[in-house]
C-alpha atoms as a PDB file:
ATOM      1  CA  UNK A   1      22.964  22.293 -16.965  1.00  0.00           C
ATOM      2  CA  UNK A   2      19.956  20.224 -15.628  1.00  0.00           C
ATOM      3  CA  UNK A   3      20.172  17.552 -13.123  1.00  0.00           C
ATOM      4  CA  UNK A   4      18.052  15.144 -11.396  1.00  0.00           C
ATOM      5  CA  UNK A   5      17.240  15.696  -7.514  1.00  0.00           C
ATOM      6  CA  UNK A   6      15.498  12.045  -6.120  1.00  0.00           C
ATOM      7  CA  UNK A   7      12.987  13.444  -2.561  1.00  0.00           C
ATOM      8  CA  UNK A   8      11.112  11.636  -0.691  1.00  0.00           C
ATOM      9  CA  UNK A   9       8.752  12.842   1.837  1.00  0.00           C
ATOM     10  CA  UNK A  10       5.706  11.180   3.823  1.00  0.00           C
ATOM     11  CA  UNK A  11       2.053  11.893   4.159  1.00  0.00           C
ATOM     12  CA  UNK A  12       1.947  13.366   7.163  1.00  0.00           C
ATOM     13  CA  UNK A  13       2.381  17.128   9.027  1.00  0.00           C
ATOM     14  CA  UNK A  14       6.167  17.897  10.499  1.00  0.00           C
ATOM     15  CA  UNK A  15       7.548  14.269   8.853  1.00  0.00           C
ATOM     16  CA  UNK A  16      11.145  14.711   7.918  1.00  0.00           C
ATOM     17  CA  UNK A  17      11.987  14.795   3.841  1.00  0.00           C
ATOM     18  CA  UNK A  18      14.803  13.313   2.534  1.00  0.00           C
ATOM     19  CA  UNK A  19      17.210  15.093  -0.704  1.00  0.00           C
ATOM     20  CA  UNK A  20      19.351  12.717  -2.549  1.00  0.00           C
ATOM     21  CA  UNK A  21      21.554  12.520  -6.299  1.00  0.00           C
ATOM     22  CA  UNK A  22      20.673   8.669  -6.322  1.00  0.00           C
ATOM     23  CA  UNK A  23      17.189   7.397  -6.654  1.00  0.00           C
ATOM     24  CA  UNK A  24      16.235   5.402  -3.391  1.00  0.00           C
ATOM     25  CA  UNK A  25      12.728   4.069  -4.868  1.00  0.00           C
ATOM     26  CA  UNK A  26      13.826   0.305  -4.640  1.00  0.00           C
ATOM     27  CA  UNK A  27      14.186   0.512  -0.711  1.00  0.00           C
ATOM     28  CA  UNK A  28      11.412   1.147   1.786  1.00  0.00           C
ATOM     29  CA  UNK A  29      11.097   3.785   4.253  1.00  0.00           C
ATOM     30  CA  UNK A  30       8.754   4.195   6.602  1.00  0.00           C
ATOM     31  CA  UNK A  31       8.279   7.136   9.488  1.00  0.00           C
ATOM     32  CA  UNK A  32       5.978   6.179  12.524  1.00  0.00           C
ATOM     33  CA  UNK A  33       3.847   8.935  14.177  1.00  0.00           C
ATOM     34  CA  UNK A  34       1.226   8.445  16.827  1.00  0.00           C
ATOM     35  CA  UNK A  35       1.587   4.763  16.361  1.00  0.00           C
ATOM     36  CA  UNK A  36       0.724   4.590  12.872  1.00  0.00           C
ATOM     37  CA  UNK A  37       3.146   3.667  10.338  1.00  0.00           C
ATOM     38  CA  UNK A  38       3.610   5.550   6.943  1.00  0.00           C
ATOM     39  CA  UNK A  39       5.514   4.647   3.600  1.00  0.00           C
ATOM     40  CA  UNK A  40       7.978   7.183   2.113  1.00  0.00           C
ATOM     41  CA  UNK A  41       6.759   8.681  -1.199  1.00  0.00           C
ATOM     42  CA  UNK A  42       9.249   9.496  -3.645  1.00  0.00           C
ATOM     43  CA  UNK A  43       9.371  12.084  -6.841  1.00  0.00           C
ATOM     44  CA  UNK A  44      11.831  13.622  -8.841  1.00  0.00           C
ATOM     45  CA  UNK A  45      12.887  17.197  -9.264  1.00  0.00           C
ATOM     46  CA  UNK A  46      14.345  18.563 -12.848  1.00  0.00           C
ATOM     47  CA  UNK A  47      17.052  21.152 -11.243  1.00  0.00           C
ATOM     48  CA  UNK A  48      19.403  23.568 -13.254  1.00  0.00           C
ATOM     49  CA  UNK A  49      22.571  24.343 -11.399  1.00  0.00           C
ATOM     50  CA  UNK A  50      25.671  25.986 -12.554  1.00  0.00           C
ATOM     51  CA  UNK A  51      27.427  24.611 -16.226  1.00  0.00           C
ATOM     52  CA  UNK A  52      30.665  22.425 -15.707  1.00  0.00           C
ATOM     53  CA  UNK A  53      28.958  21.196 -11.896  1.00  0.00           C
ATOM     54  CA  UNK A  54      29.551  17.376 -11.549  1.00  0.00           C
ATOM     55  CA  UNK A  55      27.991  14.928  -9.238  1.00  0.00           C
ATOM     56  CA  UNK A  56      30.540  12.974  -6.729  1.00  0.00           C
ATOM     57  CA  UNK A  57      28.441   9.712  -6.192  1.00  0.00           C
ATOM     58  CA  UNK A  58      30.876   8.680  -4.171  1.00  0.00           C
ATOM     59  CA  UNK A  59      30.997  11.395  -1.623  1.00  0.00           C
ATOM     60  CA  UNK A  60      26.832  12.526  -2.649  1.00  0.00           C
ATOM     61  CA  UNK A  61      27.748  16.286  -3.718  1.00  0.00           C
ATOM     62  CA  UNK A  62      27.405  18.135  -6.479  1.00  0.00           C
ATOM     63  CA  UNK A  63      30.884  19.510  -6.991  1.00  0.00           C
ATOM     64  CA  UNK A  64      30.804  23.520  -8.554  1.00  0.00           C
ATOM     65  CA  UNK A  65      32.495  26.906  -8.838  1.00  0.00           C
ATOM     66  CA  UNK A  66      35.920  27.924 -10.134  1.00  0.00           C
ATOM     67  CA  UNK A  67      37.718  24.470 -10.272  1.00  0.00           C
ATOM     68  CA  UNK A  68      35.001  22.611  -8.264  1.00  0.00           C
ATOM     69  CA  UNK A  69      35.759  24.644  -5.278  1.00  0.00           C
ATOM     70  CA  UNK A  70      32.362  24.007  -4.007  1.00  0.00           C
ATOM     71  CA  UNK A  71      30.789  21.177  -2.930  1.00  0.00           C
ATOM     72  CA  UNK A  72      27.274  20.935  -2.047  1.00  0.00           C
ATOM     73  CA  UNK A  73      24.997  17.968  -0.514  1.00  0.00           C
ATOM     74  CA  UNK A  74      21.770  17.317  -2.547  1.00  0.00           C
ATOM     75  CA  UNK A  75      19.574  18.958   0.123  1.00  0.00           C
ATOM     76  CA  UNK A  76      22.001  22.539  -0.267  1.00  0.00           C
ATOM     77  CA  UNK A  77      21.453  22.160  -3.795  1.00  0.00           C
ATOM     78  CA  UNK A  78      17.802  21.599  -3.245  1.00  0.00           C
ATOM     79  CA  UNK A  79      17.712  24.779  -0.962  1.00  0.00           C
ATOM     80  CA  UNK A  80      19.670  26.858  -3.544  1.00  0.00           C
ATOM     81  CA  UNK A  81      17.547  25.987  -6.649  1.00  0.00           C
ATOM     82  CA  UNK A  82      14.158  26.931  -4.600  1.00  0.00           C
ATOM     83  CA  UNK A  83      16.298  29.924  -3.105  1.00  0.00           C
ATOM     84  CA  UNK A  84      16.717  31.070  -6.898  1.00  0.00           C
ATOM     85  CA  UNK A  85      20.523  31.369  -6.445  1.00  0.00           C
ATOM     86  CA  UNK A  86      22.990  32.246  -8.813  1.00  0.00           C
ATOM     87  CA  UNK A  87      22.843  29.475 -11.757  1.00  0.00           C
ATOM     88  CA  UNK A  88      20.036  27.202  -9.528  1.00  0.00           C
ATOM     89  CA  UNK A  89      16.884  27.065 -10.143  1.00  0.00           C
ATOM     90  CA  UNK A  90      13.874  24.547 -10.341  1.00  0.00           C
ATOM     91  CA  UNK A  91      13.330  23.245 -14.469  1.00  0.00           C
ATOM     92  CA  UNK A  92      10.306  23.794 -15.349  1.00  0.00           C
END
């Protein structure tokens, strides 16, 4: 099963990045550094995770695992998929 991963990250060395389930393109962010200010940049990742997960919007995690026994934030499934972990994995 596929699913859409929404990051945003900034143009500069060390800046935090930010993993979500919901897109976040309609609202600004910004990260300051050195006195200069710089505007998030947001892109979407294609990632496959287990069949049968679902995505809690409500609670932001991606619920998997016998009976949805596991629940991960967007960043763990992030993590997992670039990790290669059983049934993650970035789409081509």
């Amino acid at each position: 099963m596929q699913i859409t991963l929404h990051r945003r990250t900034f143009p500069v060395k060390d800046a935090p990045e930010g993993v979500s389930f919901v897109s976040s393109a309609h609202q600004r962010h910004t990260y300051t550094v050195g006195g200069k200010v710089y505007e998030g940049e947001c892109s979407e990742l294609q990632v496959v995770v287990p069949d049968g997960a679902k995505i809690d919007a409500l609670r932001n995690r991606l619920i998997w695992g016998g009976k949805g026994s596991v629940k991960s934030t967007a960043q763990e499934v992030f993590d997992l998929a670039r990790a290669r972990a059983s049934g993650f994995r970035m789409a081509k």
